[in-house]
PDB file of N, CA and C in Angstrom:
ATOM      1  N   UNK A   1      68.960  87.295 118.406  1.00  0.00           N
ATOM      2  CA  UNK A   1      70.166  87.355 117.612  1.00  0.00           C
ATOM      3  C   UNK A   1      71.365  87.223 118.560  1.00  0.00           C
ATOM      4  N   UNK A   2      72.696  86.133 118.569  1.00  0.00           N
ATOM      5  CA  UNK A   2      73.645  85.790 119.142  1.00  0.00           C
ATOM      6  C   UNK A   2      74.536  87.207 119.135  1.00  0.00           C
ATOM      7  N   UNK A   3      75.483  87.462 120.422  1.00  0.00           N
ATOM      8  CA  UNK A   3      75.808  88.724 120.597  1.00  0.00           C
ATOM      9  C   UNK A   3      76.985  88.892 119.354  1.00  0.00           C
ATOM     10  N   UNK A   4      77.570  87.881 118.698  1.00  0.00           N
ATOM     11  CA  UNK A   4      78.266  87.811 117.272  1.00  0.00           C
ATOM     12  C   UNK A   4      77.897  88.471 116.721  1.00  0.00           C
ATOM     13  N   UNK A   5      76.468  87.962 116.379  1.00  0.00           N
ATOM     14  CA  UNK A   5      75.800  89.213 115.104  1.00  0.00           C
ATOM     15  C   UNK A   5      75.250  90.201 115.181  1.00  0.00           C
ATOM     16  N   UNK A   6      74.835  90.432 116.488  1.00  0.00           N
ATOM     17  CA  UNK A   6      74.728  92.136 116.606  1.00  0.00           C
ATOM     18  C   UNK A   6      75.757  92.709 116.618  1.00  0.00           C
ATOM     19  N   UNK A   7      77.201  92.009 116.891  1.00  0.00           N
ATOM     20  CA  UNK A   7      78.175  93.243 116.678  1.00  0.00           C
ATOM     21  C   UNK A   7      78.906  93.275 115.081  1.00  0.00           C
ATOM     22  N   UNK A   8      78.464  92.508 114.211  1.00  0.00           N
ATOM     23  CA  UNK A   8      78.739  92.117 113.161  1.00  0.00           C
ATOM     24  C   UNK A   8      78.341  93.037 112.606  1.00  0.00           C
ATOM     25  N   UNK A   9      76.456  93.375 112.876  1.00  0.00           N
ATOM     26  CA  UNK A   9      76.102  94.098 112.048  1.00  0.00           C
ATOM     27  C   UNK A   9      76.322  95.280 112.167  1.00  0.00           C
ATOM     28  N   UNK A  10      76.819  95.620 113.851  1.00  0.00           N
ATOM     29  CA  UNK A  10      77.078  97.253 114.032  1.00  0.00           C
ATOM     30  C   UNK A  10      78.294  97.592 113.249  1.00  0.00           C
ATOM     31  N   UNK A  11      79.207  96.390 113.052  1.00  0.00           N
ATOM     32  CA  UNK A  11      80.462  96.754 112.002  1.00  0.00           C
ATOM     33  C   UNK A  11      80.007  96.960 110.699  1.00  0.00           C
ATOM     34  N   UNK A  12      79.398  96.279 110.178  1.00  0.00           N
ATOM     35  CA  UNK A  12      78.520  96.570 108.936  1.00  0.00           C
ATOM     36  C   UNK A  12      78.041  97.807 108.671  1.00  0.00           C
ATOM     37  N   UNK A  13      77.388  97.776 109.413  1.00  0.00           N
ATOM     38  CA  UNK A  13      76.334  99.432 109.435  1.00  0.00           C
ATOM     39  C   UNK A  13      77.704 100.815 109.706  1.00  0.00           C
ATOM     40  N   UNK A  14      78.588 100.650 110.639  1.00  0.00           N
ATOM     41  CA  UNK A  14      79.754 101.587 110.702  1.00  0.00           C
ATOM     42  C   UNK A  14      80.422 101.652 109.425  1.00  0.00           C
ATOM     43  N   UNK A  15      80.530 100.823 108.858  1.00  0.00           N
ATOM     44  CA  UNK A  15      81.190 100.467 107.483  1.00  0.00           C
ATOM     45  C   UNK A  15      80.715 101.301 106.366  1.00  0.00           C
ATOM     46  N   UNK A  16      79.555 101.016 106.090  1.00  0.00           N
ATOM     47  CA  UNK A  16      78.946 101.790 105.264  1.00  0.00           C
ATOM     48  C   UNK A  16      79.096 103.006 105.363  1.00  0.00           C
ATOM     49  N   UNK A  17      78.914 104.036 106.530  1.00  0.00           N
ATOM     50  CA  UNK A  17      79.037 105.526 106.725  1.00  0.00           C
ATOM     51  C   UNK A  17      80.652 105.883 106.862  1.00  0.00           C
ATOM     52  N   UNK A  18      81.441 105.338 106.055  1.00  0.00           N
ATOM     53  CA  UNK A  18      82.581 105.764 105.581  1.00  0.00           C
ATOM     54  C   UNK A  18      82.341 106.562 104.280  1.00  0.00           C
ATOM     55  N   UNK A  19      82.420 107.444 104.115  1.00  0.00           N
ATOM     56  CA  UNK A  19      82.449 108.155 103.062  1.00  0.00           C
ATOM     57  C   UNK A  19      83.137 107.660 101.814  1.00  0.00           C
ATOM     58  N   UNK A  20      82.922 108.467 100.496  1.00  0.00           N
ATOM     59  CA  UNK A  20      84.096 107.607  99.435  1.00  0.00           C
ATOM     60  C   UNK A  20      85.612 108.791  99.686  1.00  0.00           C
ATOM     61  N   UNK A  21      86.090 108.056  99.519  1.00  0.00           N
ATOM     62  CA  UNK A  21      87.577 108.883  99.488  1.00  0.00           C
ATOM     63  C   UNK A  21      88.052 108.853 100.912  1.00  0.00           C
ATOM     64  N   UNK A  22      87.497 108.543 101.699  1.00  0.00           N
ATOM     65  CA  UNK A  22      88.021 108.215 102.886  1.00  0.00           C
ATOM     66  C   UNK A  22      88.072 106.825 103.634  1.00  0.00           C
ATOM     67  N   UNK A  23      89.116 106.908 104.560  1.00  0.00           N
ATOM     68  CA  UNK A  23      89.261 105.774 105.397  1.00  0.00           C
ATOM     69  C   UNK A  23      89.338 105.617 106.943  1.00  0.00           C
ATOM     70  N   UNK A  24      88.910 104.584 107.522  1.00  0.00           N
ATOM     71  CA  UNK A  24      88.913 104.411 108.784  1.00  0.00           C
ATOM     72  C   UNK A  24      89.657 102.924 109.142  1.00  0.00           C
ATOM     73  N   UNK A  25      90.183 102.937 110.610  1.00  0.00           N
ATOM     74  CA  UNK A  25      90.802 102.125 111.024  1.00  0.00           C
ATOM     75  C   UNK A  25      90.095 101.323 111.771  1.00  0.00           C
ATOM     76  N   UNK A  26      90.797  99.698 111.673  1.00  0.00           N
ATOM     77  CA  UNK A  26      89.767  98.800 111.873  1.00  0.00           C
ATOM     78  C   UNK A  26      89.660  98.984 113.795  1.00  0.00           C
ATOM     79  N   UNK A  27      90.351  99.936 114.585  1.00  0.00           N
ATOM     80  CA  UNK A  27      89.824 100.315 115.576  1.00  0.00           C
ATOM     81  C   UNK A  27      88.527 101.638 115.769  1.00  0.00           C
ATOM     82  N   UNK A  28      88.564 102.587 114.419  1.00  0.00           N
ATOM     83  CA  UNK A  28      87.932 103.356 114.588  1.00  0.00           C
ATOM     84  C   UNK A  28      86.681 102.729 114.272  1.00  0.00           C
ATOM     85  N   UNK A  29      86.363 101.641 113.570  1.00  0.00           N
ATOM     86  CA  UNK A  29      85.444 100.698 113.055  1.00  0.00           C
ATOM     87  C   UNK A  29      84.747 100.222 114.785  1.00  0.00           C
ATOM     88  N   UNK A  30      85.730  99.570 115.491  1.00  0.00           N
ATOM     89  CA  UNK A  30      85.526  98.973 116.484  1.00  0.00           C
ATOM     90  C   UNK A  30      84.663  99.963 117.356  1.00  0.00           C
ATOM     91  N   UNK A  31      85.715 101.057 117.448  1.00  0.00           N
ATOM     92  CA  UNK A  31      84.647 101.794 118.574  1.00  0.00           C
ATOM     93  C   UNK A  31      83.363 102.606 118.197  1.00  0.00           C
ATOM     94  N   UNK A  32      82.971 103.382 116.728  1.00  0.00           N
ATOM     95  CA  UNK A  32      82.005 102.793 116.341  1.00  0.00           C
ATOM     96  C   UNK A  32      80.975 101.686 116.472  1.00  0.00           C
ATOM     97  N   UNK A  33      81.146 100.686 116.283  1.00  0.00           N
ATOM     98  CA  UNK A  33      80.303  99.600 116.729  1.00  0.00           C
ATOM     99  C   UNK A  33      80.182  99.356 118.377  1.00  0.00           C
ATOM    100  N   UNK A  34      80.859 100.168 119.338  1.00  0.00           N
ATOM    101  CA  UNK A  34      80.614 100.040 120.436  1.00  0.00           C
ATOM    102  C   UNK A  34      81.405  98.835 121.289  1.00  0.00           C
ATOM    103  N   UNK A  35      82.368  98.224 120.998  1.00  0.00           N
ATOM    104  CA  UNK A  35      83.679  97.472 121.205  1.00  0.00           C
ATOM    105  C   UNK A  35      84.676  97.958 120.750  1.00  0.00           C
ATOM    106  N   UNK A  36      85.220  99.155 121.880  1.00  0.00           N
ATOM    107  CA  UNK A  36      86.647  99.532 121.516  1.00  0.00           C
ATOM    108  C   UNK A  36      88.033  98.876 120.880  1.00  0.00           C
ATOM    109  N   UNK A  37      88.045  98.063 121.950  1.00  0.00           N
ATOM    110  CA  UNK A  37      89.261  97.004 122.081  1.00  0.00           C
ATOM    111  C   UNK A  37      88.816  95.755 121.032  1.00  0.00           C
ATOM    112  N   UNK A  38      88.237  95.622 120.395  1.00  0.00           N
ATOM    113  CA  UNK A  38      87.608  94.272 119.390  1.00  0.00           C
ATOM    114  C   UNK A  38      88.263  95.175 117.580  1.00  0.00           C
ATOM    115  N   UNK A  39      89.044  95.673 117.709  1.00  0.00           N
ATOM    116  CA  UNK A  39      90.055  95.773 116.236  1.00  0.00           C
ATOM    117  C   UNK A  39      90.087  94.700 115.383  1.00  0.00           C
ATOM    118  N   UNK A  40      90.554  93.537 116.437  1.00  0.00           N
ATOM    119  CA  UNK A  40      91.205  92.019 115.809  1.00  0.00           C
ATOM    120  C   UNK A  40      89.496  91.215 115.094  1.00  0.00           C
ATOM    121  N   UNK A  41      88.369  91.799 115.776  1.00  0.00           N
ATOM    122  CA  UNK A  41      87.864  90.860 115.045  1.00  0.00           C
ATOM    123  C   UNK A  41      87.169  91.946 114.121  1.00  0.00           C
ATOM    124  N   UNK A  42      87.001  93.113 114.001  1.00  0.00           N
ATOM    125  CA  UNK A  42      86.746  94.040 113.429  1.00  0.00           C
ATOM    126  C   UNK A  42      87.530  93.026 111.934  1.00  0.00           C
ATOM    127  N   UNK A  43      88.831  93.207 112.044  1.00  0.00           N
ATOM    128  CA  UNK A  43      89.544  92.825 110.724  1.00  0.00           C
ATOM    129  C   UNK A  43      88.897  91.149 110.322  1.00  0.00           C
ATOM    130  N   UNK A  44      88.495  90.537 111.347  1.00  0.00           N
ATOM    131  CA  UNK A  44      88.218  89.280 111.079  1.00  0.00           C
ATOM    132  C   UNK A  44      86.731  89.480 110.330  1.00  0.00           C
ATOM    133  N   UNK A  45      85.934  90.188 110.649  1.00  0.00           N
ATOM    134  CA  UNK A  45      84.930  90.613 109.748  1.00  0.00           C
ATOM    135  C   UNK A  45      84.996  91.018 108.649  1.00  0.00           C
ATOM    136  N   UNK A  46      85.819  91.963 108.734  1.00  0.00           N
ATOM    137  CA  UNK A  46      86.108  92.767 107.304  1.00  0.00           C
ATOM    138  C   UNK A  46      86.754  91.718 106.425  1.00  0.00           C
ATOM    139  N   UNK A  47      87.249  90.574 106.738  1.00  0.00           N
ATOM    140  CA  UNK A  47      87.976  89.242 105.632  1.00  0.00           C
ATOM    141  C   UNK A  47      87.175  88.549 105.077  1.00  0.00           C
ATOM    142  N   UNK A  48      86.314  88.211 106.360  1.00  0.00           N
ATOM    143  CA  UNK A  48      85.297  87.820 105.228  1.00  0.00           C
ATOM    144  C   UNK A  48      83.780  88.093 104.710  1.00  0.00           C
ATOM    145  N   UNK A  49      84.219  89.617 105.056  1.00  0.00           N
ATOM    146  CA  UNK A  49      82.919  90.330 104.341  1.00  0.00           C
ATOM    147  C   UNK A  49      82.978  90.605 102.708  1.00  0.00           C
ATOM    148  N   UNK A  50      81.809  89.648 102.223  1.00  0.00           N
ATOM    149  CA  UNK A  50      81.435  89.927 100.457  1.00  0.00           C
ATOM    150  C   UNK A  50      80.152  90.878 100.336  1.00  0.00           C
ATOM    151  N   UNK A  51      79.332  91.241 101.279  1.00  0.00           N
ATOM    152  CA  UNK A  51      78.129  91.872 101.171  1.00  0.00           C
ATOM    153  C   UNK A  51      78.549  92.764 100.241  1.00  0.00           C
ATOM    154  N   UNK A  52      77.463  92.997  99.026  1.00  0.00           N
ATOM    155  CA  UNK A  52      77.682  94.393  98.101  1.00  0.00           C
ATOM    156  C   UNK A  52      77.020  95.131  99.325  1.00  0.00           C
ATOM    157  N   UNK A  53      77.556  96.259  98.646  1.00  0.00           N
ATOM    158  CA  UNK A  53      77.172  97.923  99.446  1.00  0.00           C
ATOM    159  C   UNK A  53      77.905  97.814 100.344  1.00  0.00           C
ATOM    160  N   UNK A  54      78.896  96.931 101.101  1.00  0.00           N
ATOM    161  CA  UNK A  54      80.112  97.443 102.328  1.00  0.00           C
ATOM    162  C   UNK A  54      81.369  98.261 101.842  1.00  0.00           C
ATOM    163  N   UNK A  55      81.545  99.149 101.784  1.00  0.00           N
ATOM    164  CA  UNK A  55      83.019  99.361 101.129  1.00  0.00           C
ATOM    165  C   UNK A  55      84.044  99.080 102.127  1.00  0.00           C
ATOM    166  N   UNK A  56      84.108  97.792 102.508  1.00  0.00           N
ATOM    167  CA  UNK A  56      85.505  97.172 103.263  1.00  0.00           C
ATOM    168  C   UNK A  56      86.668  97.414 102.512  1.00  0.00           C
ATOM    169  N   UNK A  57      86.719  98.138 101.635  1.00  0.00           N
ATOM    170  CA  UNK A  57      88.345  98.740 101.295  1.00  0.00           C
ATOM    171  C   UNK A  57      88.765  99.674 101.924  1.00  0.00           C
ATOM    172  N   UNK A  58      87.499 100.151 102.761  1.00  0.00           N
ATOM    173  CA  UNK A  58      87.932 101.767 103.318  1.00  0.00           C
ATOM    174  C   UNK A  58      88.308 101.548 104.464  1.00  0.00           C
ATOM    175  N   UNK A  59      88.556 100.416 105.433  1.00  0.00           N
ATOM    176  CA  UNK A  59      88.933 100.060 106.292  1.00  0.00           C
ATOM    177  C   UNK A  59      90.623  99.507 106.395  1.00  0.00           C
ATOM    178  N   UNK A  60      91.469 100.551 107.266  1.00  0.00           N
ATOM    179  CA  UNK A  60      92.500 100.144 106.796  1.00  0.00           C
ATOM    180  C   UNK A  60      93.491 100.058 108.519  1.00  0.00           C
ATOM    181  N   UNK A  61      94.479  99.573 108.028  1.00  0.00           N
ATOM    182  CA  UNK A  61      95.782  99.483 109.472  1.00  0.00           C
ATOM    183  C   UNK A  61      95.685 100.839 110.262  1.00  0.00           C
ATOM    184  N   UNK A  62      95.897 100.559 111.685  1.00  0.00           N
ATOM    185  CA  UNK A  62      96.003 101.861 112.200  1.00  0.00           C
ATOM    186  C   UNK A  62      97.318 103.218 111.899  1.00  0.00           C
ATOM    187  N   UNK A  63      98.115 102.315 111.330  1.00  0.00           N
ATOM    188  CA  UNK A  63      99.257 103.496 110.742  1.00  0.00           C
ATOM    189  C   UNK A  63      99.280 104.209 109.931  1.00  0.00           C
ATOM    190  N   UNK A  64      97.524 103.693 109.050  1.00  0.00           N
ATOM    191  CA  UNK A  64      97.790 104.156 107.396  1.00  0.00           C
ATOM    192  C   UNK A  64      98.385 103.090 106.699  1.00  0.00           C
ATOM    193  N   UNK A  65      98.492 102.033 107.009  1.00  0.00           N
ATOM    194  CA  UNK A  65      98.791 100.972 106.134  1.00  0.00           C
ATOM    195  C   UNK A  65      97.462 100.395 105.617  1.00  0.00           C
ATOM    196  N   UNK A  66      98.075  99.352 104.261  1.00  0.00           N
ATOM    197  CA  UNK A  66      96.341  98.999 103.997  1.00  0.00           C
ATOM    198  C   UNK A  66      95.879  98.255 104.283  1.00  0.00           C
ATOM    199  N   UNK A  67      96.452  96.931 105.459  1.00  0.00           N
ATOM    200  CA  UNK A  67      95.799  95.915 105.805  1.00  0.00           C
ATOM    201  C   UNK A  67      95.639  94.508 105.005  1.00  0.00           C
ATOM    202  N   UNK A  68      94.954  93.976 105.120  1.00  0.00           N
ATOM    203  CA  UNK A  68      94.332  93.304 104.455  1.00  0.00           C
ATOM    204  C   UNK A  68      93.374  93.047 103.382  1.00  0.00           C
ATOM    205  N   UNK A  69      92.683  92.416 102.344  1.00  0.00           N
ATOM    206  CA  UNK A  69      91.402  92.704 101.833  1.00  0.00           C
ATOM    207  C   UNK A  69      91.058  91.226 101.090  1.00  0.00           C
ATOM    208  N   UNK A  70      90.923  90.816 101.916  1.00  0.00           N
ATOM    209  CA  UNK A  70      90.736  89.245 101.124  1.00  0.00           C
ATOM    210  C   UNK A  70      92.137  88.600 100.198  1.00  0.00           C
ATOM    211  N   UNK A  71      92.733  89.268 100.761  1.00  0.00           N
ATOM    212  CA  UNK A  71      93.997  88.416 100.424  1.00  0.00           C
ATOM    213  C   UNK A  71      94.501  89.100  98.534  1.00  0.00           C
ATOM    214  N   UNK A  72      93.897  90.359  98.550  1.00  0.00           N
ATOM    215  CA  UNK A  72      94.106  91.085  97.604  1.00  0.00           C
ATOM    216  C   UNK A  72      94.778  92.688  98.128  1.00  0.00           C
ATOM    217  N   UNK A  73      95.794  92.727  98.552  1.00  0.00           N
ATOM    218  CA  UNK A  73      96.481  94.397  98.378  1.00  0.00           C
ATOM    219  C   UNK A  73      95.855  94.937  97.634  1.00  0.00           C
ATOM    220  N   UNK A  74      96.791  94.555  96.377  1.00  0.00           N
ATOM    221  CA  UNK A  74      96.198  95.125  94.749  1.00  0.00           C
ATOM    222  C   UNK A  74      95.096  95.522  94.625  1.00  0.00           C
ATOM    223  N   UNK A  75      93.974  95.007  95.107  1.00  0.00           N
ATOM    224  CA  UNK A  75      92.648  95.426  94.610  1.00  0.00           C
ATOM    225  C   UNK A  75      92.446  96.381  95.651  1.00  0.00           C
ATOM    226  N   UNK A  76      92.763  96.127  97.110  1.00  0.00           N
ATOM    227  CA  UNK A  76      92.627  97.707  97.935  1.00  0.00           C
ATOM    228  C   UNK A  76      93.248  98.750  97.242  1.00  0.00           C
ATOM    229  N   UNK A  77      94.158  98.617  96.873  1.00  0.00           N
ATOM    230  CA  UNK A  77      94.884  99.928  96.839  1.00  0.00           C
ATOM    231  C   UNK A  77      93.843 100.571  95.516  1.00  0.00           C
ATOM    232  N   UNK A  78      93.614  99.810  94.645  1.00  0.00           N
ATOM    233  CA  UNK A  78      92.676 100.359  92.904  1.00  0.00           C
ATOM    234  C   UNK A  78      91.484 100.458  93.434  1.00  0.00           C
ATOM    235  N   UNK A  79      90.956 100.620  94.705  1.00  0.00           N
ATOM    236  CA  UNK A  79      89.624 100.476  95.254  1.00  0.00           C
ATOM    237  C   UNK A  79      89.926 101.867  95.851  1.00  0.00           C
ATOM    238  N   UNK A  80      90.653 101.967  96.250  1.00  0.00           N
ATOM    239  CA  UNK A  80      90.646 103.530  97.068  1.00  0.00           C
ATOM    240  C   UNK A  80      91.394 104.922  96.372  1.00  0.00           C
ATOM    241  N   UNK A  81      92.539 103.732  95.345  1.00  0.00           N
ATOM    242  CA  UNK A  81      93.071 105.046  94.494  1.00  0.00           C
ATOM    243  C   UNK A  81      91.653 105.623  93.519  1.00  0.00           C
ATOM    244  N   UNK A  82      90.741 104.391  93.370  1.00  0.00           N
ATOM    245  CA  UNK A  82      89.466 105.405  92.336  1.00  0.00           C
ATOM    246  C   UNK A  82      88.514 106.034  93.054  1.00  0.00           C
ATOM    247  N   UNK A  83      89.196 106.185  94.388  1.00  0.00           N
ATOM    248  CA  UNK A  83      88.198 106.936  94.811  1.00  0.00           C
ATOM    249  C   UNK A  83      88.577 108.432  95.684  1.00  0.00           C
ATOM    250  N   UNK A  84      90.159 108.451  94.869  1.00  0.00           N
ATOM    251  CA  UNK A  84      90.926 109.744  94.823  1.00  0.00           C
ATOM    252  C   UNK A  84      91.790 109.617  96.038  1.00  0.00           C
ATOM    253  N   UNK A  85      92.264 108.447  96.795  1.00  0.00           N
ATOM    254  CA  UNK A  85      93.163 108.114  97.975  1.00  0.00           C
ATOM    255  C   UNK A  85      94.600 107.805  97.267  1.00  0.00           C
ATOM    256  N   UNK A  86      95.192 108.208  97.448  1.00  0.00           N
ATOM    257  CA  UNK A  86      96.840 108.708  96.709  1.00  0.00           C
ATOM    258  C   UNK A  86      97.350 107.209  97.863  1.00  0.00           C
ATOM    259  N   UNK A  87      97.697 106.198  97.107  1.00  0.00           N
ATOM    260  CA  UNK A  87      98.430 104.945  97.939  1.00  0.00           C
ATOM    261  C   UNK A  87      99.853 104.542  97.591  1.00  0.00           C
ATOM    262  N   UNK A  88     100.428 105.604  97.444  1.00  0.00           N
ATOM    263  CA  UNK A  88     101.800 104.723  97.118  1.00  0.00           C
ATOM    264  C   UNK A  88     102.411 103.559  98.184  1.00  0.00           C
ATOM    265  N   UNK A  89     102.929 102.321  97.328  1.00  0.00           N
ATOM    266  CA  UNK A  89     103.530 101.379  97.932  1.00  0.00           C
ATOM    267  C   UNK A  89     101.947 100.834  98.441  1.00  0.00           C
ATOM    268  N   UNK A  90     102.355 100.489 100.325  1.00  0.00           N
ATOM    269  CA  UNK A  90     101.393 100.155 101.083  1.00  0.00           C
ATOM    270  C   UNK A  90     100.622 100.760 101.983  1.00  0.00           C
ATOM    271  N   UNK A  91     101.392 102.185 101.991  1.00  0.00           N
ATOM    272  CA  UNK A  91     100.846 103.040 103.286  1.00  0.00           C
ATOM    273  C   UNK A  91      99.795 104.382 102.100  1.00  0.00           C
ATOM    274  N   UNK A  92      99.121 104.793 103.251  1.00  0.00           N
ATOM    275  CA  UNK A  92      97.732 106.144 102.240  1.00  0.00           C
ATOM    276  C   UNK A  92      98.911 107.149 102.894  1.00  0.00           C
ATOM    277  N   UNK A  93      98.886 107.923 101.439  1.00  0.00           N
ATOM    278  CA  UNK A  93      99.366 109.316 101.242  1.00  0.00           C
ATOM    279  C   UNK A  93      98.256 110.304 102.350  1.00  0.00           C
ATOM    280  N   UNK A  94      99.041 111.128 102.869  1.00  0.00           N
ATOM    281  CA  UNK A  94      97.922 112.084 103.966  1.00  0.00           C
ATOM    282  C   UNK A  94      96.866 111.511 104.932  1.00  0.00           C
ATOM    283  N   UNK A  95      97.283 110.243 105.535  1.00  0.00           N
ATOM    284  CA  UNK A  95      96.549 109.598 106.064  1.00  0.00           C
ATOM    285  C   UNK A  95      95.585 110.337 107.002  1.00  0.00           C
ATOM    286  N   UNK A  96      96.172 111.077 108.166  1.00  0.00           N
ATOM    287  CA  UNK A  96      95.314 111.956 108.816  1.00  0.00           C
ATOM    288  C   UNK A  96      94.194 112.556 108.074  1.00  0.00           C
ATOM    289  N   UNK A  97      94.653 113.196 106.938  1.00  0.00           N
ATOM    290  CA  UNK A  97      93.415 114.032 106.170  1.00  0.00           C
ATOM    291  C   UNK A  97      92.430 113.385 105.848  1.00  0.00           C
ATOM    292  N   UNK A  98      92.410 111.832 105.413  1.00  0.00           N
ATOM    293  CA  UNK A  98      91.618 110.722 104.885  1.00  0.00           C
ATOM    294  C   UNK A  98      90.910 110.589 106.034  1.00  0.00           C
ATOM    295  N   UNK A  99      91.568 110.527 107.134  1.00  0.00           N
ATOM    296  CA  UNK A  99      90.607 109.349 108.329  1.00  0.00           C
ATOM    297  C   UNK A  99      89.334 110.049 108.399  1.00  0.00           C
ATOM    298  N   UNK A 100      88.297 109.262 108.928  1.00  0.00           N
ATOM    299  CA  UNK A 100      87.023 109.173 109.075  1.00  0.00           C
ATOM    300  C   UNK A 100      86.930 108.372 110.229  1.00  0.00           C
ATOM    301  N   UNK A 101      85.959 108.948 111.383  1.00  0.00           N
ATOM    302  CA  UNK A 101      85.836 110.506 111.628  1.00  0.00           C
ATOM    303  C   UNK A 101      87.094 110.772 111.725  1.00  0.00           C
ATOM    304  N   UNK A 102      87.476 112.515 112.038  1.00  0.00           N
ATOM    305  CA  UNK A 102      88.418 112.670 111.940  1.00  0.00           C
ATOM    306  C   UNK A 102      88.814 112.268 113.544  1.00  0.00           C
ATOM    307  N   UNK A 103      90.200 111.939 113.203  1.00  0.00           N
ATOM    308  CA  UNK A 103      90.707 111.152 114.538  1.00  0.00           C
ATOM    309  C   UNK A 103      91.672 112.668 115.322  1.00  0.00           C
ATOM    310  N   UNK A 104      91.959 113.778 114.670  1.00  0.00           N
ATOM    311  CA  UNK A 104      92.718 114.995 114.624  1.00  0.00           C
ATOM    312  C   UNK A 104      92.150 115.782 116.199  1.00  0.00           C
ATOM    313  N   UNK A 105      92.832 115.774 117.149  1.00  0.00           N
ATOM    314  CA  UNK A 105      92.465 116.831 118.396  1.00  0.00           C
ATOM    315  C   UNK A 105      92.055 118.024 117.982  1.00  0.00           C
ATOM    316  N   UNK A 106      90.308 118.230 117.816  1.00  0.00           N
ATOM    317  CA  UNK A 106      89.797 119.789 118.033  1.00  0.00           C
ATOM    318  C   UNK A 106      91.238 120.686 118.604  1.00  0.00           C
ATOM    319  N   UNK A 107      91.121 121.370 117.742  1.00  0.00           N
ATOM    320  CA  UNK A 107      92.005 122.894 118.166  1.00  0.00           C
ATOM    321  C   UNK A 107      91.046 124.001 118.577  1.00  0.00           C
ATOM    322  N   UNK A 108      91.765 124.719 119.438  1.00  0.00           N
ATOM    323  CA  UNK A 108      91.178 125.913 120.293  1.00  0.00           C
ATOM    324  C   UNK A 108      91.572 126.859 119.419  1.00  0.00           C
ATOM    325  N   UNK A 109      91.198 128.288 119.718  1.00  0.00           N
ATOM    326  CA  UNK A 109      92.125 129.284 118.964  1.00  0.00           C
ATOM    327  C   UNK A 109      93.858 129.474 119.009  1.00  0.00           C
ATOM    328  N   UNK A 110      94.105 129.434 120.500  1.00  0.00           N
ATOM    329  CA  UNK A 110      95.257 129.684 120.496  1.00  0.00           C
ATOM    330  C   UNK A 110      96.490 128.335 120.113  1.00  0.00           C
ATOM    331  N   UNK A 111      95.891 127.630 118.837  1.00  0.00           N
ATOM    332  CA  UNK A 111      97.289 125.996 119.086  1.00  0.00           C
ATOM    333  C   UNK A 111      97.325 125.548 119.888  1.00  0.00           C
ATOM    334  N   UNK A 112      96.137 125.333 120.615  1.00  0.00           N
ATOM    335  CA  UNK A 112      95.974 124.013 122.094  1.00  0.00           C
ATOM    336  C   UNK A 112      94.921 123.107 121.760  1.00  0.00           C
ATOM    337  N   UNK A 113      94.777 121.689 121.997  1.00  0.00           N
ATOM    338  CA  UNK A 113      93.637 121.240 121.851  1.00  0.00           C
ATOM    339  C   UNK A 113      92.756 121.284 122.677  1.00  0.00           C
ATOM    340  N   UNK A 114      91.601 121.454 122.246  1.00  0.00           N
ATOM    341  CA  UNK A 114      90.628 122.144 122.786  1.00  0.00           C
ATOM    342  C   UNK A 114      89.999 121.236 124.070  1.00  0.00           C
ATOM    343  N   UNK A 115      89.313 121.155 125.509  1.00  0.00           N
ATOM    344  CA  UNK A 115      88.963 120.469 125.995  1.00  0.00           C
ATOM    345  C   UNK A 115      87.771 120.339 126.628  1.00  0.00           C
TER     346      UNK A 115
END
C-alpha cells in the first residue's frame, strides 16, 4: 500500500473515534494519524471524503471555525448542531469544551498545569 494510503486511512480510522457532539481539528486529526505537521492534507482528505461511517463534519478549523465540508457550510453546521454543538454564525460555541481529545493542559491541584 503507497505511503498516501496508509496515511489516508490512519485519517480515516482517527476520524471515526471522534465522538458525536464533539470536534477535532484538522491538526488534531493529523497528529493522530501520526503526521503532525500534514493539517493541509488532513483537510484535503476530509474534501473529498464520501465514505459512510466518517463523520467528517466533526473535523473542524483550528480556531473553532468550521472549515470546510464539501463546499457545504450549511450542512456542517446542521451536522453538528444535531448533534448538540451550539454553531452560531461560523465559529462552535465552547469550542474548548467540544474538542476531542481534549486539547486543555492537565491541571495540578494548585492552578498549575500539571507536568
Amino acid at each position: 500500500m503507497p505511503q498516501d494510503s496508509r496515511f489516508t486511512a490512519r485519517v480515516i480510522a482517527a476520524v471515526r473515534r471522534i465522538p458525536p457532539g464533539r470536534v477535532s481539528t484538522y491538526g488534531d486529526v493529523a497528529r493522530a494519524a501520526g503526521r503532525p505537521r500534514a493539517w493541509r492534507a488532513v483537510g484535503n482528505i476530509m474534501r473529498g471524503c464520501t465514505a459512510p461511517g466518517v463523520p467528517c463534519h466533526r473535523v473542524v478549523a483550528a480556531a473553532g471555525g468550521l472549515g470546510g465540508y464539501g463546499g457545504s457550510p450549511g450542512m456542517k453546521r446542521a451536522l453538528l448542531q444535531a448533534e448538540g454543538v451550539k454553531v452560531p454564525g461560523t465559529r462552535i460555541r465552547d469550542f474548548r469544551e467540544r474538542r476531542w481529545p481534549d486539547a486543555r493542559p492537565a491541571r495540578s491541584g494548585r492552578g498549575k498545569p500539571a507536568r
